[in-house]
C-alpha atoms as a PDB file:
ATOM      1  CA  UNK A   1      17.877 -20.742 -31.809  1.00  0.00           C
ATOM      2  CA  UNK A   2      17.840 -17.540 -33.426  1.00  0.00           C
ATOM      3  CA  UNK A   3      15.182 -16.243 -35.658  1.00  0.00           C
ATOM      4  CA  UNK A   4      15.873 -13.492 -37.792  1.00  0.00           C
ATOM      5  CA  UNK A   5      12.827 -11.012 -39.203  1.00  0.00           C
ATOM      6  CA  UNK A   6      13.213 -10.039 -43.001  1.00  0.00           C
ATOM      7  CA  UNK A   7      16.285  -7.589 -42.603  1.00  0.00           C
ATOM      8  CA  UNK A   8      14.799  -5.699 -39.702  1.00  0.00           C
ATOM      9  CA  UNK A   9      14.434  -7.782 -36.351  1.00  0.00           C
ATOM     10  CA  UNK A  10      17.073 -10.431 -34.925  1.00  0.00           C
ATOM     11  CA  UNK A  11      15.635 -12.941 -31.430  1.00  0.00           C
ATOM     12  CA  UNK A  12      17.380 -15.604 -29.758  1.00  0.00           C
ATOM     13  CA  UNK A  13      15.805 -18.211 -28.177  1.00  0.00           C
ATOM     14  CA  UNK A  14      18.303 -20.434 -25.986  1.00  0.00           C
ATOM     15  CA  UNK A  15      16.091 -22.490 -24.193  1.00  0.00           C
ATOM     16  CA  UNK A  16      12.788 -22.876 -26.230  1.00  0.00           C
ATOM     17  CA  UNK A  17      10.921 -25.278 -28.056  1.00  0.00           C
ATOM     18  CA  UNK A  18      10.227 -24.598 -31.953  1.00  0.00           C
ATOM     19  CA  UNK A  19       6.877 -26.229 -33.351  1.00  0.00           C
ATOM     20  CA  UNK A  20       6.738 -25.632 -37.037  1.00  0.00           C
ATOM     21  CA  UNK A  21       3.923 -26.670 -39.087  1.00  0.00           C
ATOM     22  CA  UNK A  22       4.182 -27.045 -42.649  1.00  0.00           C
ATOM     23  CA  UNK A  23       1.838 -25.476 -45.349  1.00  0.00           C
ATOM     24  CA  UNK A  24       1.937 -25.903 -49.185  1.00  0.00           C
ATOM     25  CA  UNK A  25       3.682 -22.844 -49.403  1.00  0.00           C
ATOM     26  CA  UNK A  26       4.607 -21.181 -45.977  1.00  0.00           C
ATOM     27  CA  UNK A  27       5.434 -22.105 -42.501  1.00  0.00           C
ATOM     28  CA  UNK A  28       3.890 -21.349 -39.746  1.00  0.00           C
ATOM     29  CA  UNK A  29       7.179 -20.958 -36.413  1.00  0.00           C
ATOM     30  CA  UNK A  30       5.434 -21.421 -33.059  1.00  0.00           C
ATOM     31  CA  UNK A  31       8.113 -20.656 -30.217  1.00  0.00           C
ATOM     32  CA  UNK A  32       7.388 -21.928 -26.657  1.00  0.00           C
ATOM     33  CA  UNK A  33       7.037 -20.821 -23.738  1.00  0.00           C
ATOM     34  CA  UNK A  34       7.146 -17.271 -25.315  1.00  0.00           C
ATOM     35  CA  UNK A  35       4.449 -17.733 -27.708  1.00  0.00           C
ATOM     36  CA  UNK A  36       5.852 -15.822 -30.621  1.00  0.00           C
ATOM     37  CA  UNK A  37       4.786 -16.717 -33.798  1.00  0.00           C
ATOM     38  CA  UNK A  38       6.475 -16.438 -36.926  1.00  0.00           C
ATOM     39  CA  UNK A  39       5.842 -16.779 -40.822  1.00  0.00           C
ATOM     40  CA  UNK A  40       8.287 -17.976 -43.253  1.00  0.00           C
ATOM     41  CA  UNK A  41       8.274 -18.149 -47.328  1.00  0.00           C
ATOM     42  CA  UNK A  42      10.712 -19.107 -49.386  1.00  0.00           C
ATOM     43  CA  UNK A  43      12.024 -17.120 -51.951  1.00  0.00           C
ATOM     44  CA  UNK A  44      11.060 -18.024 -55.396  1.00  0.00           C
ATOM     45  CA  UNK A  45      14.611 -18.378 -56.347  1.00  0.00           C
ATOM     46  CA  UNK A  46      15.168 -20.607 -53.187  1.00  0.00           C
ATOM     47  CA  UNK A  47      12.944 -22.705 -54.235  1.00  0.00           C
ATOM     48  CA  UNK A  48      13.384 -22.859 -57.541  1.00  0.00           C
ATOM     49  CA  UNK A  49      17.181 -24.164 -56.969  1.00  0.00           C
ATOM     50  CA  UNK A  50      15.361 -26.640 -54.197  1.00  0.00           C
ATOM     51  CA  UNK A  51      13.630 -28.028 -56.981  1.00  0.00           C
ATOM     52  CA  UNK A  52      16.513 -28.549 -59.165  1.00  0.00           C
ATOM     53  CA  UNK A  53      17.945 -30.259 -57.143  1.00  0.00           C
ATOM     54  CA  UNK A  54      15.159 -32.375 -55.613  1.00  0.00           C
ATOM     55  CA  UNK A  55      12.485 -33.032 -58.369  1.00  0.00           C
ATOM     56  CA  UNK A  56      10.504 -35.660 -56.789  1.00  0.00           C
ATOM     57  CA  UNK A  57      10.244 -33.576 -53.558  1.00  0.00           C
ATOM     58  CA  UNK A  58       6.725 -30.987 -53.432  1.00  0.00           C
ATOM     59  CA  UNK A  59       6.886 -27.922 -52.118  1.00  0.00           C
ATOM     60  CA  UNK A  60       5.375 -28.850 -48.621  1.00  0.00           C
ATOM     61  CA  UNK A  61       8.387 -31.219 -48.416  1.00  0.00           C
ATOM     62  CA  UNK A  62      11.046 -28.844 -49.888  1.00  0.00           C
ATOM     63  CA  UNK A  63       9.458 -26.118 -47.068  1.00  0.00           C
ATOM     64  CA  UNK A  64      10.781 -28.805 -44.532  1.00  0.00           C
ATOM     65  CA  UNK A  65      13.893 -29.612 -45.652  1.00  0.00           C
ATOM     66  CA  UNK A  66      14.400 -25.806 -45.432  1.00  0.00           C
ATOM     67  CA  UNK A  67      13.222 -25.615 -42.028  1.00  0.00           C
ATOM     68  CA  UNK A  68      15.135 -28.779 -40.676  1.00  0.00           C
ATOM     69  CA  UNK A  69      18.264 -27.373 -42.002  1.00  0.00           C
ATOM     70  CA  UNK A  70      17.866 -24.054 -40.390  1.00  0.00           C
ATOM     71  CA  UNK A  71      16.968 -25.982 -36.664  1.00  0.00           C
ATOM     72  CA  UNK A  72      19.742 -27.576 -37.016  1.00  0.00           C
ATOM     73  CA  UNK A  73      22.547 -24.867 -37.928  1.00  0.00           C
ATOM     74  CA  UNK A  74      20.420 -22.151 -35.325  1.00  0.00           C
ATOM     75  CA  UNK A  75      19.506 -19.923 -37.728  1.00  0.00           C
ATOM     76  CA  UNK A  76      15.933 -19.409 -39.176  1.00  0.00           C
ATOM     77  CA  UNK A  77      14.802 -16.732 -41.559  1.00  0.00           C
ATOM     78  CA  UNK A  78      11.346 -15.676 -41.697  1.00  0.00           C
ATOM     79  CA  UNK A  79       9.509 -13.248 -43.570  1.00  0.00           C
ATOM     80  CA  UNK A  80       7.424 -11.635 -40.666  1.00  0.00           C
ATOM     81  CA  UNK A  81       6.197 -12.009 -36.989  1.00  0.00           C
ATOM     82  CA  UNK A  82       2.401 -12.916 -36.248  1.00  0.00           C
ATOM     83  CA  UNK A  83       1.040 -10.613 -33.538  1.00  0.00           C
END
C-alpha cells in the first residue's frame, strides 16, 4: 500500500494492515504494526461528482467507496499525518 501526504510526503507499506474508520466527513487511516495514522477528506469537487453519480449513497458511504477503491488499486491520498 502506498499512502501519499497532500503533495509533500509519499510511504509504502508492503506488508501492513490498513484499519480505516469512517466519519461523516473524514477518515481516520490506522496502519499496523507501524502505528501511523493518517487523515483523509475528500475534495469538495470529489465529492460532489460522487454524488452525481450515487444519489442515494451519504457521505459516510461515498467516504468508503473512496477508500475501498484506493485499497484496492494501492494508492491512498490523504490530506495529513496524525502525530
Amino acid at each position: 500500500m502506498v499512502i501519499a501526504v497532500a503533495d509533500t510526503r509519499v510511504y509504502k507499506f508492503p506488508q501492513s494492515t490498513i484499519a480505516v474508520e469512517i466519519y461523516t466527513d473524514h477518515a481516520v487511516i490506522l496502519v499496523l504494526p507501524e502505528r501511523r495514522k493518517f487523515i483523509l477528506r475528500l475534495q469538495p469537487q470529489t465529492l460532489k461528482a460522487m454524488r452525481a453519480t450515487h444519489p442515494e449513497r451519504s457521505d459516510r458511504q461515498l467516504i468508503s467507496m473512496f477508500v475501498i477503491k484506493a485499497l484496492e488499486d494501492g494508492f491512498l491520498p490523504v490530506n495529513e499525518e496524525i502525530p
